[in-house]
C-alpha atoms as a PDB file:
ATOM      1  CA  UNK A   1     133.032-269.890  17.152  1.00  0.00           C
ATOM      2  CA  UNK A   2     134.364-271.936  20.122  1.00  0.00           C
ATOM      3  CA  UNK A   3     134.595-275.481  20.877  1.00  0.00           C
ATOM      4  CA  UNK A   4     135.547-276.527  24.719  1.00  0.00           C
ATOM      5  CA  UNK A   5     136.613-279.751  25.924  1.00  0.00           C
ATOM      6  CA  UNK A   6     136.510-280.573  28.864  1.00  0.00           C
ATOM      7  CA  UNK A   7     138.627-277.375  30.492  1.00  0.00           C
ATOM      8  CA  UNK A   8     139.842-276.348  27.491  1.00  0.00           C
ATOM      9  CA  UNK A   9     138.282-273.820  25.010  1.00  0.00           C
ATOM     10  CA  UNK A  10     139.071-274.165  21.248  1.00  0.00           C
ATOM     11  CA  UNK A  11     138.309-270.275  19.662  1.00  0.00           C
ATOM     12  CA  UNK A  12     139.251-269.943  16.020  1.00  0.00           C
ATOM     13  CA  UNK A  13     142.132-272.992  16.634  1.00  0.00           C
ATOM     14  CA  UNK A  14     143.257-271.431  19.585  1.00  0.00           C
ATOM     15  CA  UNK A  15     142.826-273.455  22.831  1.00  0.00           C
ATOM     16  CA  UNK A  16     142.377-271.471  26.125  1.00  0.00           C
ATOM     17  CA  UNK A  17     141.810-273.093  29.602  1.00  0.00           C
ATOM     18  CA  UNK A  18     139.117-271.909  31.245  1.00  0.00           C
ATOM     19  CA  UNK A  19     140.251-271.716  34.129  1.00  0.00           C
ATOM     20  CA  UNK A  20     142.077-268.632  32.742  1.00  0.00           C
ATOM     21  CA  UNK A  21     139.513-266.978  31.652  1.00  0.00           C
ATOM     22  CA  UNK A  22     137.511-263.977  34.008  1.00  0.00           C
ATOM     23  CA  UNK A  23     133.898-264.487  35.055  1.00  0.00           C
ATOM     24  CA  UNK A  24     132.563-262.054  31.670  1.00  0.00           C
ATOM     25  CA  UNK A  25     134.520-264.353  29.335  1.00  0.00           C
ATOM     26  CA  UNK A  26     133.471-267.682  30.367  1.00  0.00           C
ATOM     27  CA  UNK A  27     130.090-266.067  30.598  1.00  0.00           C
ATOM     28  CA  UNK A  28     130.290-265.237  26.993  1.00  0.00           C
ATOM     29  CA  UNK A  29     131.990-268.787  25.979  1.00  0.00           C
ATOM     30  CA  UNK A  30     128.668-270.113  27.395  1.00  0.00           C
ATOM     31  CA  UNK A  31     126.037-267.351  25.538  1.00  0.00           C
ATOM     32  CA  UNK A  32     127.952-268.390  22.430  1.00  0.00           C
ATOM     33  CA  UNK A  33     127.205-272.121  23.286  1.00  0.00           C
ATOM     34  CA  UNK A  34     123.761-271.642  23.868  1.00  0.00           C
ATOM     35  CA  UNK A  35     123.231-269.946  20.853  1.00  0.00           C
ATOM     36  CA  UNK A  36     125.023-272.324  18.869  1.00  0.00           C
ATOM     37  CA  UNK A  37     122.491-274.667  20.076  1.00  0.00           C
ATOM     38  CA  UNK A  38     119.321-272.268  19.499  1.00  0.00           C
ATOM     39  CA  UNK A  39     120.667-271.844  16.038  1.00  0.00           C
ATOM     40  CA  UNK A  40     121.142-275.632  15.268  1.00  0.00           C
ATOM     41  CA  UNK A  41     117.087-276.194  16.821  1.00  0.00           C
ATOM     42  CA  UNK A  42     116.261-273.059  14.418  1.00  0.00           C
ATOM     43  CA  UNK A  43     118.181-274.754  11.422  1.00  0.00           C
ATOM     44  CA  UNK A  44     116.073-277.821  11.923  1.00  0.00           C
ATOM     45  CA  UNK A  45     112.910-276.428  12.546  1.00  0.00           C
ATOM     46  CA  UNK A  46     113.504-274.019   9.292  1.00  0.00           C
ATOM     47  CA  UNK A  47     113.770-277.240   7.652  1.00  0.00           C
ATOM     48  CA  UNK A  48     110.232-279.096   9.157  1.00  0.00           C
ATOM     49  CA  UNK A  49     108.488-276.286   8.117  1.00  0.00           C
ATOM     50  CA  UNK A  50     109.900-276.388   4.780  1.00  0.00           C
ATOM     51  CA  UNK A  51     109.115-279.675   4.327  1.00  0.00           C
ATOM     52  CA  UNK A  52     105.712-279.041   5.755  1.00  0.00           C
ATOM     53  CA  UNK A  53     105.170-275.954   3.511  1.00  0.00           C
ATOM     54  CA  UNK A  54     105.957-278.187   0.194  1.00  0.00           C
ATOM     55  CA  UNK A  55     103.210-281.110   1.305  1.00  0.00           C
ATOM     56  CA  UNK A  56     100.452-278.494   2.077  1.00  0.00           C
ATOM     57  CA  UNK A  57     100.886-277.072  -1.024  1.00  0.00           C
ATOM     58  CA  UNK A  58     101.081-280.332  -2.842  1.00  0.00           C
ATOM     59  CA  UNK A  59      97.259-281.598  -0.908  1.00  0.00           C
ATOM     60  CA  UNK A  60      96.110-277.937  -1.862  1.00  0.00           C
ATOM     61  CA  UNK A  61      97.111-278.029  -5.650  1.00  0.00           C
ATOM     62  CA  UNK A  62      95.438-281.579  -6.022  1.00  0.00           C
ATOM     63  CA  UNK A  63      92.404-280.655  -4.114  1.00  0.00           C
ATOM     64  CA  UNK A  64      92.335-277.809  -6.392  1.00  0.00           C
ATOM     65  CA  UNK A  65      92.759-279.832  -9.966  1.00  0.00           C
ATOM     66  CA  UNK A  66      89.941-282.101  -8.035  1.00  0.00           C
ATOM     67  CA  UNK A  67      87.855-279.476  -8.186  1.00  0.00           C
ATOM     68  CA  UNK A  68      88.757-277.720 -11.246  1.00  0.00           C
ATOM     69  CA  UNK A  69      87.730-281.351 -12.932  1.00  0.00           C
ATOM     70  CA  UNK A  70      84.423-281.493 -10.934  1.00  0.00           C
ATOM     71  CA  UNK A  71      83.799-278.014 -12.657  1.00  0.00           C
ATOM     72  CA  UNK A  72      84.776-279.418 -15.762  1.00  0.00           C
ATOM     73  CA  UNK A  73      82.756-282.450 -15.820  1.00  0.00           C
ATOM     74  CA  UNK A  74      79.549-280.542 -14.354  1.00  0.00           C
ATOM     75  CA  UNK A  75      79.424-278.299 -17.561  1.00  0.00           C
ATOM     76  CA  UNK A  76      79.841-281.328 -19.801  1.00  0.00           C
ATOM     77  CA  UNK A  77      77.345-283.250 -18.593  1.00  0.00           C
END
């Protein structure tokens, strides 16, 4: 990945100054940042929806047991 500071762009520990680099590579230095970025929103929405995913399912098992015990206390009664 790369890192850049200020004019300087870190790439696998190597530093380069951008001002060195040709129009295609700096264009690339910033594709790569802006998928760093996409894949650090991705990361944390992958994450909401987990957590999201495991609370519906919790409010749909107990809703289910709910009922399941409604069933149960219909045919006793």
């Amino acid at each position: 990945m790369s890192e850049q500071t200020a004019n300087v762009i870190n790439i696998d520990g190597k530093e380069y100054n951008q001002e060195d680099l040709s129009a295609q590579q700096i264009r690339w230095v910033q594709k790569l940042q802006s998928y760093a970025i996409k894949q650090d929103d991705l990361r944390e929405t992958s994450e909401e929806i987990s957590v999201l995913q495991t609370q519906y399912l919790g409010r749909l098992k107990s809703s289910l047991e709910q009922n399941n015990d409604e069933g149960q206390e219909e045919k006793a009664g």
